[in-house]
C-alpha atoms as a PDB file:
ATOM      1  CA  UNK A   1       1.917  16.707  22.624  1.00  0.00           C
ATOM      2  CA  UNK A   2       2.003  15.077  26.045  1.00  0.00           C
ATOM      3  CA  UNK A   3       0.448  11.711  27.037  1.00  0.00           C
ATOM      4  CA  UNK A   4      -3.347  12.365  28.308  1.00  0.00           C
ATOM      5  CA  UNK A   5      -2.906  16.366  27.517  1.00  0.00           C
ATOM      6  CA  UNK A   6      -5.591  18.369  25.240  1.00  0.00           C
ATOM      7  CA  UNK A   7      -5.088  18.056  21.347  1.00  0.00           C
ATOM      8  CA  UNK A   8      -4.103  21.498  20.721  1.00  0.00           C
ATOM      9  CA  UNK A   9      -2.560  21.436  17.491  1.00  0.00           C
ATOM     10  CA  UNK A  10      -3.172  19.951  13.754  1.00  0.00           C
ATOM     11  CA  UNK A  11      -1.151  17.020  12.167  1.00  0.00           C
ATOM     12  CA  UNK A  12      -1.865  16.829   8.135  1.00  0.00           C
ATOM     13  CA  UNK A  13      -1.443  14.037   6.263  1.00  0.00           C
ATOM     14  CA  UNK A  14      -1.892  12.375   2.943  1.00  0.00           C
ATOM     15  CA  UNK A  15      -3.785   9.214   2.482  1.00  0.00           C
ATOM     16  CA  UNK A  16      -3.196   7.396  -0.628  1.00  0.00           C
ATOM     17  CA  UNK A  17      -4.550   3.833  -1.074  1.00  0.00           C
ATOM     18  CA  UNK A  18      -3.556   1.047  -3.612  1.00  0.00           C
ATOM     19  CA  UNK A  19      -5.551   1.025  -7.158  1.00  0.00           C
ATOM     20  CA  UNK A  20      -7.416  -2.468  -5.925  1.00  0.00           C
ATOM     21  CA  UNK A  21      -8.821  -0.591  -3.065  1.00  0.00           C
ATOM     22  CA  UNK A  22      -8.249   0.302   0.151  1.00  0.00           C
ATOM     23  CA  UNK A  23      -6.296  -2.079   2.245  1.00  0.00           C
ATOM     24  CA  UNK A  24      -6.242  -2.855   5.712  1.00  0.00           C
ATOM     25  CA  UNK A  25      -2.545  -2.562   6.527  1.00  0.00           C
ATOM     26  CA  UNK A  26      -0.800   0.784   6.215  1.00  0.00           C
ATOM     27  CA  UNK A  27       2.277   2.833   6.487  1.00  0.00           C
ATOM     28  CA  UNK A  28       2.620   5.523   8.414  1.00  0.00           C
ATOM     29  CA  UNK A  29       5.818   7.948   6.916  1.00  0.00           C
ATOM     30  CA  UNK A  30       7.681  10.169   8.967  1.00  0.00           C
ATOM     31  CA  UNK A  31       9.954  12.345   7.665  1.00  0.00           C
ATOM     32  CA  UNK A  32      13.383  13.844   8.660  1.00  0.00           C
ATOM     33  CA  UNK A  33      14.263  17.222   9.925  1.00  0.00           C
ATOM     34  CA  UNK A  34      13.804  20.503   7.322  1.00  0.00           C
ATOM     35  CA  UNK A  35      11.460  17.988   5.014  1.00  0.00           C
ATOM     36  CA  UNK A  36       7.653  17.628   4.672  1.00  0.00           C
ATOM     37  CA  UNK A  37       5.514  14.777   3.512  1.00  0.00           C
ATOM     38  CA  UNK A  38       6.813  15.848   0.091  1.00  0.00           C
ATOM     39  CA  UNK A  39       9.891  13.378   0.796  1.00  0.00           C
ATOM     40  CA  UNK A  40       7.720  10.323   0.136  1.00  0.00           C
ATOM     41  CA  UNK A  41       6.549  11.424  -3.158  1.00  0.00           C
ATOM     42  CA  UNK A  42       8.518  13.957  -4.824  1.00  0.00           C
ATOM     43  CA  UNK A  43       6.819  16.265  -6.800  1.00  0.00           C
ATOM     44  CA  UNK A  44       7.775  17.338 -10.580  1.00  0.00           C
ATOM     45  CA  UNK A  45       9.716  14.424 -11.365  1.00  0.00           C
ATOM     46  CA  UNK A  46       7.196  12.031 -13.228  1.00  0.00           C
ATOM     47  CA  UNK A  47       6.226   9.733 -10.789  1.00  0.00           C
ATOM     48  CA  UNK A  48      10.971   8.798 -10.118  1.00  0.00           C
ATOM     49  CA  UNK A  49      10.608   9.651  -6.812  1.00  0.00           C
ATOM     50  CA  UNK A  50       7.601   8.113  -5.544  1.00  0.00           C
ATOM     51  CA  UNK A  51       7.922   5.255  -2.191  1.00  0.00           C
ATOM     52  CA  UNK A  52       4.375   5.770  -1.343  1.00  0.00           C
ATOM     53  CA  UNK A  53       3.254   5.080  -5.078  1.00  0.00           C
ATOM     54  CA  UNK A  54       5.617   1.833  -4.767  1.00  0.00           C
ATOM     55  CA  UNK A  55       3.990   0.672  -1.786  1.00  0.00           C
ATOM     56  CA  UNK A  56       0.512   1.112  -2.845  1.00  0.00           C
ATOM     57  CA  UNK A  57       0.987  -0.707  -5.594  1.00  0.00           C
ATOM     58  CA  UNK A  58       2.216  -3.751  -3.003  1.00  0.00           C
ATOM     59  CA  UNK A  59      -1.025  -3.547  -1.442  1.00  0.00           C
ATOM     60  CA  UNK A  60      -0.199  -0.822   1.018  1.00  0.00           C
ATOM     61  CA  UNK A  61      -2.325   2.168   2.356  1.00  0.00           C
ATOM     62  CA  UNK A  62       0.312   5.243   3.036  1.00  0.00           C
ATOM     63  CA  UNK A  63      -0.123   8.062   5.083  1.00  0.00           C
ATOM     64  CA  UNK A  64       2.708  10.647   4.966  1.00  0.00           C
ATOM     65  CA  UNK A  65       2.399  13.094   7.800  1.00  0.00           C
ATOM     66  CA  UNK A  66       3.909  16.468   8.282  1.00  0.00           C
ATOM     67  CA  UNK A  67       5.320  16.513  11.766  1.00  0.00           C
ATOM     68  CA  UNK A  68       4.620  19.139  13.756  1.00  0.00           C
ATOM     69  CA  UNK A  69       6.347  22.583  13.065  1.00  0.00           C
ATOM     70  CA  UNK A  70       8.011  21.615   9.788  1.00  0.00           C
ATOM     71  CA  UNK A  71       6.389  24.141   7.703  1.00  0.00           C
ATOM     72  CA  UNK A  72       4.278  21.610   5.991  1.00  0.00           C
ATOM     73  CA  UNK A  73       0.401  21.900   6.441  1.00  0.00           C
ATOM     74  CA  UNK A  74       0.590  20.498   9.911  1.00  0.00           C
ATOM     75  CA  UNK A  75       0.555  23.485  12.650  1.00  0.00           C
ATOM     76  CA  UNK A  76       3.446  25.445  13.924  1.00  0.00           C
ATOM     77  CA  UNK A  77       3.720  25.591  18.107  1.00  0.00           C
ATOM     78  CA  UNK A  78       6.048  27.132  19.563  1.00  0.00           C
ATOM     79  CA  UNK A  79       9.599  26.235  19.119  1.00  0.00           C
ATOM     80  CA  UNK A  80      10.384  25.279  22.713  1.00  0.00           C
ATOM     81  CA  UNK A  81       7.558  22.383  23.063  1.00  0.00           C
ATOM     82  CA  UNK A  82       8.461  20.002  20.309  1.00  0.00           C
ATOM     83  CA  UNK A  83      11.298  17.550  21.242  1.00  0.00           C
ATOM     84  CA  UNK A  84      12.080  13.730  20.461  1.00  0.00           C
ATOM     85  CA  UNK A  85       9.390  12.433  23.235  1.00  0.00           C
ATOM     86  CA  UNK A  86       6.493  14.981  22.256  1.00  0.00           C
ATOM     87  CA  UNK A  87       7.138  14.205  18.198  1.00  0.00           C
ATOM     88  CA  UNK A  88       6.830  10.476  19.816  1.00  0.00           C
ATOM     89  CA  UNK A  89       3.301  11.082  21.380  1.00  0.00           C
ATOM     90  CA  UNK A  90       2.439  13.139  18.565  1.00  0.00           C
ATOM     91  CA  UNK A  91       2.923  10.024  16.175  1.00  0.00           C
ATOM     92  CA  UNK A  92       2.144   7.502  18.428  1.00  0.00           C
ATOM     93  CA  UNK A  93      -1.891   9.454  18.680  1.00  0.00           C
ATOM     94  CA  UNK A  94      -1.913   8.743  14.502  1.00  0.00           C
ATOM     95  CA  UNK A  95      -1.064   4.976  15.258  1.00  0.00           C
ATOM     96  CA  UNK A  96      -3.938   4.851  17.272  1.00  0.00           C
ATOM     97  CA  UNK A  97      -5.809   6.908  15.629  1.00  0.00           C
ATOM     98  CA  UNK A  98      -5.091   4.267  12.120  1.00  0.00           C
ATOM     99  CA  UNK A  99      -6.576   1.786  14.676  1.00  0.00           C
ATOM    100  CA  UNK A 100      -9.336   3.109  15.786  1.00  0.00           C
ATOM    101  CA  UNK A 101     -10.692   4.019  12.100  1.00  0.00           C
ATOM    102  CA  UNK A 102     -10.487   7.505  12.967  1.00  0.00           C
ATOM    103  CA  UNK A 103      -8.334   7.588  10.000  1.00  0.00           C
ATOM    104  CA  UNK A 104     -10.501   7.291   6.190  1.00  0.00           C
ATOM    105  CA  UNK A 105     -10.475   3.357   5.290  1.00  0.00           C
ATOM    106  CA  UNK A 106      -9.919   2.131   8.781  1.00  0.00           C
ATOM    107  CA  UNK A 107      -9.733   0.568  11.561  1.00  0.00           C
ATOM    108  CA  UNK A 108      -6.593  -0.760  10.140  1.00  0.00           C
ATOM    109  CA  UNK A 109      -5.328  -4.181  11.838  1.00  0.00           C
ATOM    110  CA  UNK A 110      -1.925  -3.744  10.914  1.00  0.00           C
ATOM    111  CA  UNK A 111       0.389  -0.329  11.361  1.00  0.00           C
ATOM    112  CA  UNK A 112       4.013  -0.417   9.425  1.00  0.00           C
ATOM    113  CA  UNK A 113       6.010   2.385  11.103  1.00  0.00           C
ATOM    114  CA  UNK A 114       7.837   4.074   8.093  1.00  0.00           C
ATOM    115  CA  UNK A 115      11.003   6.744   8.888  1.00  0.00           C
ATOM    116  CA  UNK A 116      13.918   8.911   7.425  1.00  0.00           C
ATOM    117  CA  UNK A 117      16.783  10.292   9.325  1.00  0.00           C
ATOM    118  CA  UNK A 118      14.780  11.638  12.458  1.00  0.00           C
ATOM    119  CA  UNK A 119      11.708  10.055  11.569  1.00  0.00           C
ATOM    120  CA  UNK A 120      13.267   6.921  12.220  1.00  0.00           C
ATOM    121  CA  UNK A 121      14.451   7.560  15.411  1.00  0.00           C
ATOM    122  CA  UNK A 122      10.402   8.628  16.490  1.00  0.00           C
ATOM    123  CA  UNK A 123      10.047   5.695  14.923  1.00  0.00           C
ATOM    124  CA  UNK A 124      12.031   3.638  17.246  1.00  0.00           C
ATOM    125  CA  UNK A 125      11.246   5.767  20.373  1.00  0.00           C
ATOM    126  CA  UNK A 126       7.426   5.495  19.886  1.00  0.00           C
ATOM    127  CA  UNK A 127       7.521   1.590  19.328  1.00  0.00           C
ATOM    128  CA  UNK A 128      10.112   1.741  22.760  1.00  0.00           C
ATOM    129  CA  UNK A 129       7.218   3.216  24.551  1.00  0.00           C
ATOM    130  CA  UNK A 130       3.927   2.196  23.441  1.00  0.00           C
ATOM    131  CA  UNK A 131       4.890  -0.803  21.306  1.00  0.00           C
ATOM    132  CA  UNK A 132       1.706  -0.414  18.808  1.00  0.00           C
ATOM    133  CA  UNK A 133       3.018  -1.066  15.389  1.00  0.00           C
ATOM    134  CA  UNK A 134       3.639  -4.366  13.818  1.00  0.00           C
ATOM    135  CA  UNK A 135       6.397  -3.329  11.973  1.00  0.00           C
ATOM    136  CA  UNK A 136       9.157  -0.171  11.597  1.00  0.00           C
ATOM    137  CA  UNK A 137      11.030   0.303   8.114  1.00  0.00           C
ATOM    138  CA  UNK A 138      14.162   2.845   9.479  1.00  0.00           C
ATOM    139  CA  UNK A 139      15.984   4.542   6.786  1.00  0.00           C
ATOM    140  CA  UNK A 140      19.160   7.173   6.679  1.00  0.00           C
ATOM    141  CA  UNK A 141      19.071   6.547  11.135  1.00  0.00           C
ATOM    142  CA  UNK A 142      21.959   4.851  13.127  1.00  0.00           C
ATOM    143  CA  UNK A 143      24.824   4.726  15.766  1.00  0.00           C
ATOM    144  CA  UNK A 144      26.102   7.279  16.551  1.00  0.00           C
ATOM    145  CA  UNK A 145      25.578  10.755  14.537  1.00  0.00           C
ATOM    146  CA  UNK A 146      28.778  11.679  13.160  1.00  0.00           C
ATOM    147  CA  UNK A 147      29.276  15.475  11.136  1.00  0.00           C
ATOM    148  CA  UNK A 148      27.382  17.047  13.779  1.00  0.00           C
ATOM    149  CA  UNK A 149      29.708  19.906  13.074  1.00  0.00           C
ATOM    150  CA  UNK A 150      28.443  19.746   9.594  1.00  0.00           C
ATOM    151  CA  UNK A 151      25.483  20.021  10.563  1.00  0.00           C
ATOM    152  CA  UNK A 152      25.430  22.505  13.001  1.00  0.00           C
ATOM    153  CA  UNK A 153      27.082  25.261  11.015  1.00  0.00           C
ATOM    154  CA  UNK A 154      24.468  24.366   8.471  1.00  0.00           C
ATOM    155  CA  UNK A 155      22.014  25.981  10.365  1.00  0.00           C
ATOM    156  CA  UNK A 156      20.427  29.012  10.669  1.00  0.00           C
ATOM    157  CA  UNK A 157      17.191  30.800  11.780  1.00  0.00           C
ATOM    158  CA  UNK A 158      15.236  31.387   9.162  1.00  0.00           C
ATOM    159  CA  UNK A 159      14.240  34.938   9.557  1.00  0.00           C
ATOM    160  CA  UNK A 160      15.918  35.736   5.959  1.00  0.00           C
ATOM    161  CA  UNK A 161      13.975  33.252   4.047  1.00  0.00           C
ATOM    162  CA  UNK A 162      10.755  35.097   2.404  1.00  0.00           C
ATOM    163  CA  UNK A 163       8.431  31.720   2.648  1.00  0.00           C
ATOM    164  CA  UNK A 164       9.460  30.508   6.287  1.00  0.00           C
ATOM    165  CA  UNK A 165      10.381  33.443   7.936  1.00  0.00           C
ATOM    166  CA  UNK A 166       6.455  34.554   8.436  1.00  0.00           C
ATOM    167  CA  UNK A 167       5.395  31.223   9.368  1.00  0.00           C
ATOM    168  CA  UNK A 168       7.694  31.575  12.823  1.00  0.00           C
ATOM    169  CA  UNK A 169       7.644  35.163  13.095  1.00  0.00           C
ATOM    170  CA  UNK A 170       9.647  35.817  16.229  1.00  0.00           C
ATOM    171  CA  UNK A 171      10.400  32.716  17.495  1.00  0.00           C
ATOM    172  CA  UNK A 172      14.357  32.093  16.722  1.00  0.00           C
ATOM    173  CA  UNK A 173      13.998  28.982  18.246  1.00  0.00           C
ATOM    174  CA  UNK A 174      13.374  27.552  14.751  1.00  0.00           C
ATOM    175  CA  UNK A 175      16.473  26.845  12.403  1.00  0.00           C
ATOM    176  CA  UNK A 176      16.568  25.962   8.820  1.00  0.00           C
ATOM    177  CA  UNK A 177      19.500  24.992   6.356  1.00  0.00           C
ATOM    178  CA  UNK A 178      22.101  27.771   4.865  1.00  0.00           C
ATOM    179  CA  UNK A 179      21.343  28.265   1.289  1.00  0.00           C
ATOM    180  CA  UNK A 180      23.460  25.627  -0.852  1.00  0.00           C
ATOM    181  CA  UNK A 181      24.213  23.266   1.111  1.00  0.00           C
ATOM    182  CA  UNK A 182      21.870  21.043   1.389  1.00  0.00           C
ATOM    183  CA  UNK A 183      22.928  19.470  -1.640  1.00  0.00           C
ATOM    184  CA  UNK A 184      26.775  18.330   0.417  1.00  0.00           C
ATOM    185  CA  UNK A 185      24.777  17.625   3.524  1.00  0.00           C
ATOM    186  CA  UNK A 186      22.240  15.266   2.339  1.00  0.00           C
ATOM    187  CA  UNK A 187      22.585  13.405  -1.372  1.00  0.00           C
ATOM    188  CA  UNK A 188      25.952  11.590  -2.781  1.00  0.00           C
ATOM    189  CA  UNK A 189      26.721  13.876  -5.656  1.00  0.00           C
ATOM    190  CA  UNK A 190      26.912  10.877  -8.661  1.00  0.00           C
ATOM    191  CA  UNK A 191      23.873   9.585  -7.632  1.00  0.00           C
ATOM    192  CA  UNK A 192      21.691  12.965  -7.354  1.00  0.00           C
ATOM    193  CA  UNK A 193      19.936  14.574 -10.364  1.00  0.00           C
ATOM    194  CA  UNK A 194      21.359  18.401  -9.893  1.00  0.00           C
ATOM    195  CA  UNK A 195      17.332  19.529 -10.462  1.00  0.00           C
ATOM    196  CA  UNK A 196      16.133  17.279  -7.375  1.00  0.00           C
ATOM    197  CA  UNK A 197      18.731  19.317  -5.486  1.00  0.00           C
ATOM    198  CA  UNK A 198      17.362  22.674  -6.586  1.00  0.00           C
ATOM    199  CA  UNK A 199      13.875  21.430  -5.750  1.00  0.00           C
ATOM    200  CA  UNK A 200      15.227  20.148  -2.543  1.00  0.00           C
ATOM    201  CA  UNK A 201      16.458  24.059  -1.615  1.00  0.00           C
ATOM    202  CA  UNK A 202      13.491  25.650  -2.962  1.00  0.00           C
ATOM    203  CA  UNK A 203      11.157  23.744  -0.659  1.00  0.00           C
ATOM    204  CA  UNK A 204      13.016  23.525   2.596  1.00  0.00           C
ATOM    205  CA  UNK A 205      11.700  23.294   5.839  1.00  0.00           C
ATOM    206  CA  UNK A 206      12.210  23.890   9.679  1.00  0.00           C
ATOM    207  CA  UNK A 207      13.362  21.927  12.897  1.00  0.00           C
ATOM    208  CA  UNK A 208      13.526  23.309  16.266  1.00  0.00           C
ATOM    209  CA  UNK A 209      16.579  23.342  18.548  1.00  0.00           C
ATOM    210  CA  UNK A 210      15.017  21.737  20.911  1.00  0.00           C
ATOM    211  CA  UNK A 211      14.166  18.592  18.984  1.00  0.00           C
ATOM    212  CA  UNK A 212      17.715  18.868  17.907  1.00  0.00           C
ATOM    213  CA  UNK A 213      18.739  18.624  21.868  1.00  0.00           C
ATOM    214  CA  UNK A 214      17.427  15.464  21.998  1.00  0.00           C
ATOM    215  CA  UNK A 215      18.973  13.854  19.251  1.00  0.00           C
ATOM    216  CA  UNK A 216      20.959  11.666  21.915  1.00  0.00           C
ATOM    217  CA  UNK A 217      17.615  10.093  23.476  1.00  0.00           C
ATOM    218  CA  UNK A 218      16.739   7.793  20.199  1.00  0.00           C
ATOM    219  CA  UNK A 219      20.566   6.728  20.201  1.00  0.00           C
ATOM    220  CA  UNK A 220      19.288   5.107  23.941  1.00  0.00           C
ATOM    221  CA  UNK A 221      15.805   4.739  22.433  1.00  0.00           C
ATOM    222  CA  UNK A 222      17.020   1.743  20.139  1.00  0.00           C
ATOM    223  CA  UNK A 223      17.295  -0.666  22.933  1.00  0.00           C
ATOM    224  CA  UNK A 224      13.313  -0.880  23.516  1.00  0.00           C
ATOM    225  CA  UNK A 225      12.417  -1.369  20.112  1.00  0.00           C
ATOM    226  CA  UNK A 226      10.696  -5.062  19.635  1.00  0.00           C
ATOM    227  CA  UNK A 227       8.862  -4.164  16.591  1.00  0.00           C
ATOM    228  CA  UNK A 228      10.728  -5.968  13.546  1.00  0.00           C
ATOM    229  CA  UNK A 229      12.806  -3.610  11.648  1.00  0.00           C
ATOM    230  CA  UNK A 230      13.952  -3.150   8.381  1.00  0.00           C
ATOM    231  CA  UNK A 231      17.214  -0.591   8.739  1.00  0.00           C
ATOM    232  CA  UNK A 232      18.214   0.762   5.180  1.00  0.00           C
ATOM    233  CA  UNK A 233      21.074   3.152   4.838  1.00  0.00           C
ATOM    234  CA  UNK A 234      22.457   4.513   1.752  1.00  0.00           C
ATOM    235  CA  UNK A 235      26.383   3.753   0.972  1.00  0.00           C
ATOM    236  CA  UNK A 236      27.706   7.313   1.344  1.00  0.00           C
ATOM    237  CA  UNK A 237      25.545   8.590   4.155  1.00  0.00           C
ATOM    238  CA  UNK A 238      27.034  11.812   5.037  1.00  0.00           C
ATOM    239  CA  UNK A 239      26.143  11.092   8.671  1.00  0.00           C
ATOM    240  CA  UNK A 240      26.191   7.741   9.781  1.00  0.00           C
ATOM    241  CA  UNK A 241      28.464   5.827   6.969  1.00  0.00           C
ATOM    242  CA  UNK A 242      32.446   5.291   7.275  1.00  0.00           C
ATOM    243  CA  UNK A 243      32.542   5.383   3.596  1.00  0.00           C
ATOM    244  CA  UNK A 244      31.505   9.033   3.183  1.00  0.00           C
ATOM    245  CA  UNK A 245      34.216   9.979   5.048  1.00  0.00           C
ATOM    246  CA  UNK A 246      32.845  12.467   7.671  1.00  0.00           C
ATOM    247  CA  UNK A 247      32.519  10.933  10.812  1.00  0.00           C
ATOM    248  CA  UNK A 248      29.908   8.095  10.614  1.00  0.00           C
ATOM    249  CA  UNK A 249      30.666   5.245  12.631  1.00  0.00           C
ATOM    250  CA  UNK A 250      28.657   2.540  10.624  1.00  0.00           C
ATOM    251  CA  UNK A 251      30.405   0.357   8.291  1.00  0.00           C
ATOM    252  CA  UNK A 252      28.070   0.974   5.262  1.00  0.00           C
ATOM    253  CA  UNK A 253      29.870  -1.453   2.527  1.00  0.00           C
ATOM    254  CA  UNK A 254      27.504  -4.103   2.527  1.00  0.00           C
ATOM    255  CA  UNK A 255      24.219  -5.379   3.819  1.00  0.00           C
ATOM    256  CA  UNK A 256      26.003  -8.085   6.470  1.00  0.00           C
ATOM    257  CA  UNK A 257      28.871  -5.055   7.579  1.00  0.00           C
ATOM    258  CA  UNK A 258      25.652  -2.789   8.761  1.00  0.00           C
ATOM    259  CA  UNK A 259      24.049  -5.422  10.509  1.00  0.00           C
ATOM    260  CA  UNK A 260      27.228  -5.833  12.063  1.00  0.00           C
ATOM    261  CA  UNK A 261      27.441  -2.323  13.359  1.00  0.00           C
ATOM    262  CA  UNK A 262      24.244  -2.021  14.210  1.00  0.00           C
ATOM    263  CA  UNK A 263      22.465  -5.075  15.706  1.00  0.00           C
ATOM    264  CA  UNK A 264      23.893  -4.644  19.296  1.00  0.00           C
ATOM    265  CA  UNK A 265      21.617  -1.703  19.615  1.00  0.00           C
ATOM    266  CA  UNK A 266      18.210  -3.380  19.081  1.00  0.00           C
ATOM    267  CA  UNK A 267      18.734  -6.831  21.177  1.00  0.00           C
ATOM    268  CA  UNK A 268      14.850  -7.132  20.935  1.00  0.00           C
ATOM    269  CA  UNK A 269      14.183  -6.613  17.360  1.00  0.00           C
ATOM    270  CA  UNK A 270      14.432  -9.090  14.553  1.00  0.00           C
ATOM    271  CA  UNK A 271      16.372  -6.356  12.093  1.00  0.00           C
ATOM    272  CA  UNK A 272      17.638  -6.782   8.246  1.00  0.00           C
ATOM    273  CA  UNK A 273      19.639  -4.204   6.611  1.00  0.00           C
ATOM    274  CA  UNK A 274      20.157  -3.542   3.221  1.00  0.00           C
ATOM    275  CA  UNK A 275      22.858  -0.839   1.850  1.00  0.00           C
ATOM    276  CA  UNK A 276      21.610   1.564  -1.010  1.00  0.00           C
ATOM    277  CA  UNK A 277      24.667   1.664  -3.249  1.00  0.00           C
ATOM    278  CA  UNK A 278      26.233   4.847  -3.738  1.00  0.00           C
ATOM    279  CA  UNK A 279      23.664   6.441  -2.476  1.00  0.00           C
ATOM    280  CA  UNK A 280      23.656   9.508   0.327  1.00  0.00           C
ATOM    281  CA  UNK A 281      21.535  10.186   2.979  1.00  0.00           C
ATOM    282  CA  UNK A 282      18.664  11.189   1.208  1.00  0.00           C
ATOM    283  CA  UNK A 283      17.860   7.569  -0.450  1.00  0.00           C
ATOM    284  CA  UNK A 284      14.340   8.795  -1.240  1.00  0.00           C
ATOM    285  CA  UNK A 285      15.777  11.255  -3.855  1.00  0.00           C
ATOM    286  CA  UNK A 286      18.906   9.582  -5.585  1.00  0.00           C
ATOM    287  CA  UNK A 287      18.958   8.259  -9.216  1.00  0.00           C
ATOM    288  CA  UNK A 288      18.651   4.637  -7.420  1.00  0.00           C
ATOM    289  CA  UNK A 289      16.145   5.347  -5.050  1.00  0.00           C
ATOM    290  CA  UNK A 290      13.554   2.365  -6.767  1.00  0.00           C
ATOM    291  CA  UNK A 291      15.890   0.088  -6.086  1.00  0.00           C
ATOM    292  CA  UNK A 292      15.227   0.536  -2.008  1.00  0.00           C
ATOM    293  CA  UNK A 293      11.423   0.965  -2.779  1.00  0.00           C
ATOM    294  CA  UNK A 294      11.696  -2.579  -4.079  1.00  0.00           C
ATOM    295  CA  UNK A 295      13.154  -3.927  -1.527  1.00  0.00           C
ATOM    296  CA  UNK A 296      11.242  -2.106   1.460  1.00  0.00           C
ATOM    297  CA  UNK A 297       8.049  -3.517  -0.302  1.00  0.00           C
ATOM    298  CA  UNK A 298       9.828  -7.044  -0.429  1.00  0.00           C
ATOM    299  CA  UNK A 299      10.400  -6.727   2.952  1.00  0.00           C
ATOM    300  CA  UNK A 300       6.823  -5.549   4.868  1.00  0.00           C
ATOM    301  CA  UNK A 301       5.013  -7.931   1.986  1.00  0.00           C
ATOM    302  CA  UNK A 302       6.701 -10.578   3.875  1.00  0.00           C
ATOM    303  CA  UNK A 303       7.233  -9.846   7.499  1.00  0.00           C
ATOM    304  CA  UNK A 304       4.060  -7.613   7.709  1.00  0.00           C
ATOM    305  CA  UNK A 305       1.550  -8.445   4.435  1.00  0.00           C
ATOM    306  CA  UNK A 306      -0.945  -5.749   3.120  1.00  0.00           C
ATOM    307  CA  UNK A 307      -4.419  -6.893   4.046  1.00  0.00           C
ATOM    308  CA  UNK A 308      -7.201  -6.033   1.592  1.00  0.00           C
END
């Protein structure tokens, strides 16, 4: 999880390619803290909540990853190595790795950089770094992270929870969410199917306090992106948004207002925005969500097209 160290640990992912074939340009997803590779295709709901589906049919290869220790199928290290730079390197080796055909279908000539919430901001500290991807599609990620609070006494070690609680054992450096509230933390209640929310509970996952602790270095990390970005947000993120009403600093009431607030932190990066009505933070998972799968496909097909 360092630059030049020994690969030590597993990263799973799944590959799914468009009907046509496989194509030469894919998306890598990264997903947020306490989610899996689950978030880019929901299962159980028929195919509603499906981005990588969306984007293969664009012409897209997809390969959602679980990050390191998030109780997915990738492996669990210790608590106290994972952090924003080593979930970086650990992303940045699968970029590479899409180039150098070490990946099924590749060598791929083009790498789209897709993330949620802290996903996005690997997302924008690996391109900072190593500036390897052609592309980065941000989602549910901006300046700077209000409800911290919220979040914070949201959290809990997960030592109580029958499914997680043996895959850390000991190690308390692990947290997970407080039963019920994930549904107030991350989805806009009109816009949320109650059953996704359920689901959502039922299938939680970990972070570590130490990535946590370095929430602050992708807020910096923003400045050395130069990939071109696509930053979505939905209306009533619950921790980025002035319109939720809980300490976000963005103005999230229309596609121009969050350029606005956000374009002086990427001064190398040609960014659009686009606003997810009424949706929370979770845009993957509201009633809406194919509305934003639209337009993300809309925007890579044109600033970053699928090669066959």
């Amino acid at each position: 999880m360092a630059d030049g160290a020994a690969k030590t640990y597993t990263m799973y992912g799944r590959l799914c390619q468009p009907s046509t074939g496989p194509s030469k340009t894919i998306q890598i997803l990264v997903h947020g803290i306490t989610y899996d590779h689950n978030y880019w295709d929901l299962p159980g709901f028929a195919g509603k909540y499906d981005y990588s589906g969306v984007q293969n049919a664009a012409g897209y290869t997809t390969l959602a990853v679980d990050r390191l220790g998030s109780a997915g199928q990738s492996s669990i290290p210790p608590s106290t190595q994972l952090n924003l730079a080593s979930d970086a390197v650990s992303i940045h080796d699968v970029v590479q790795a899409a180039r150098a055909g070490s990946i099924p279908g590749g060598p791929y000539a083009k790498v789209l950089m897709v993330g949620h919430s802290y996903g996005s901001g690997i997302a924008w500290l690996e391109d900072a770094t190593y500036a390897d991807v052609d592309g980065i599609i941000s989602s549910g990620l901006g300046h700077l992270v209000g409800n911290l609070q919220g979040l914070g006494t949201s959290l809990e070690p997960p030592v109580l929870d029958p499914r997680l609680s043996p895959l850390v054992g000991l190690d308390v450096g692990y947290l997970t969410t407080l039963p019920g509230t994930r549904g107030s933390l991350f989805y806009n209640a009109p816009d949320t199917d109650p059953a996704v929310v359920a689901y959502d509970e039922s299938t939680k996952g970990l972070v570590s306090a130490t990535e946590l602790g370095t929430i602050p270095e992708f807020e910096i990390g923003s400045l050395g992106v130069t990939a071109p970005m696509f930053m979505v947000m939905g209306q009533y993120d619950g921790f980025f948004c002035q319109q939720a009403g809980k300490g976000g600093l963005d103005d999230c009431s229309t596609d121009q207002a969050l350029y606005d607030s956000e374009a002086s932190f990427f001064p190398d990066s040609a960014m659009q925005t686009y606003v997810l009505p009424n949706a929370g933070h979770d845009i993957n998972n509201e009633l809406n969500a194919g509305d934003w799968y639209a337009q993300a496909a809309a925007w890579a097909t044109s600033h970053v097209p699928p090669q066959g």
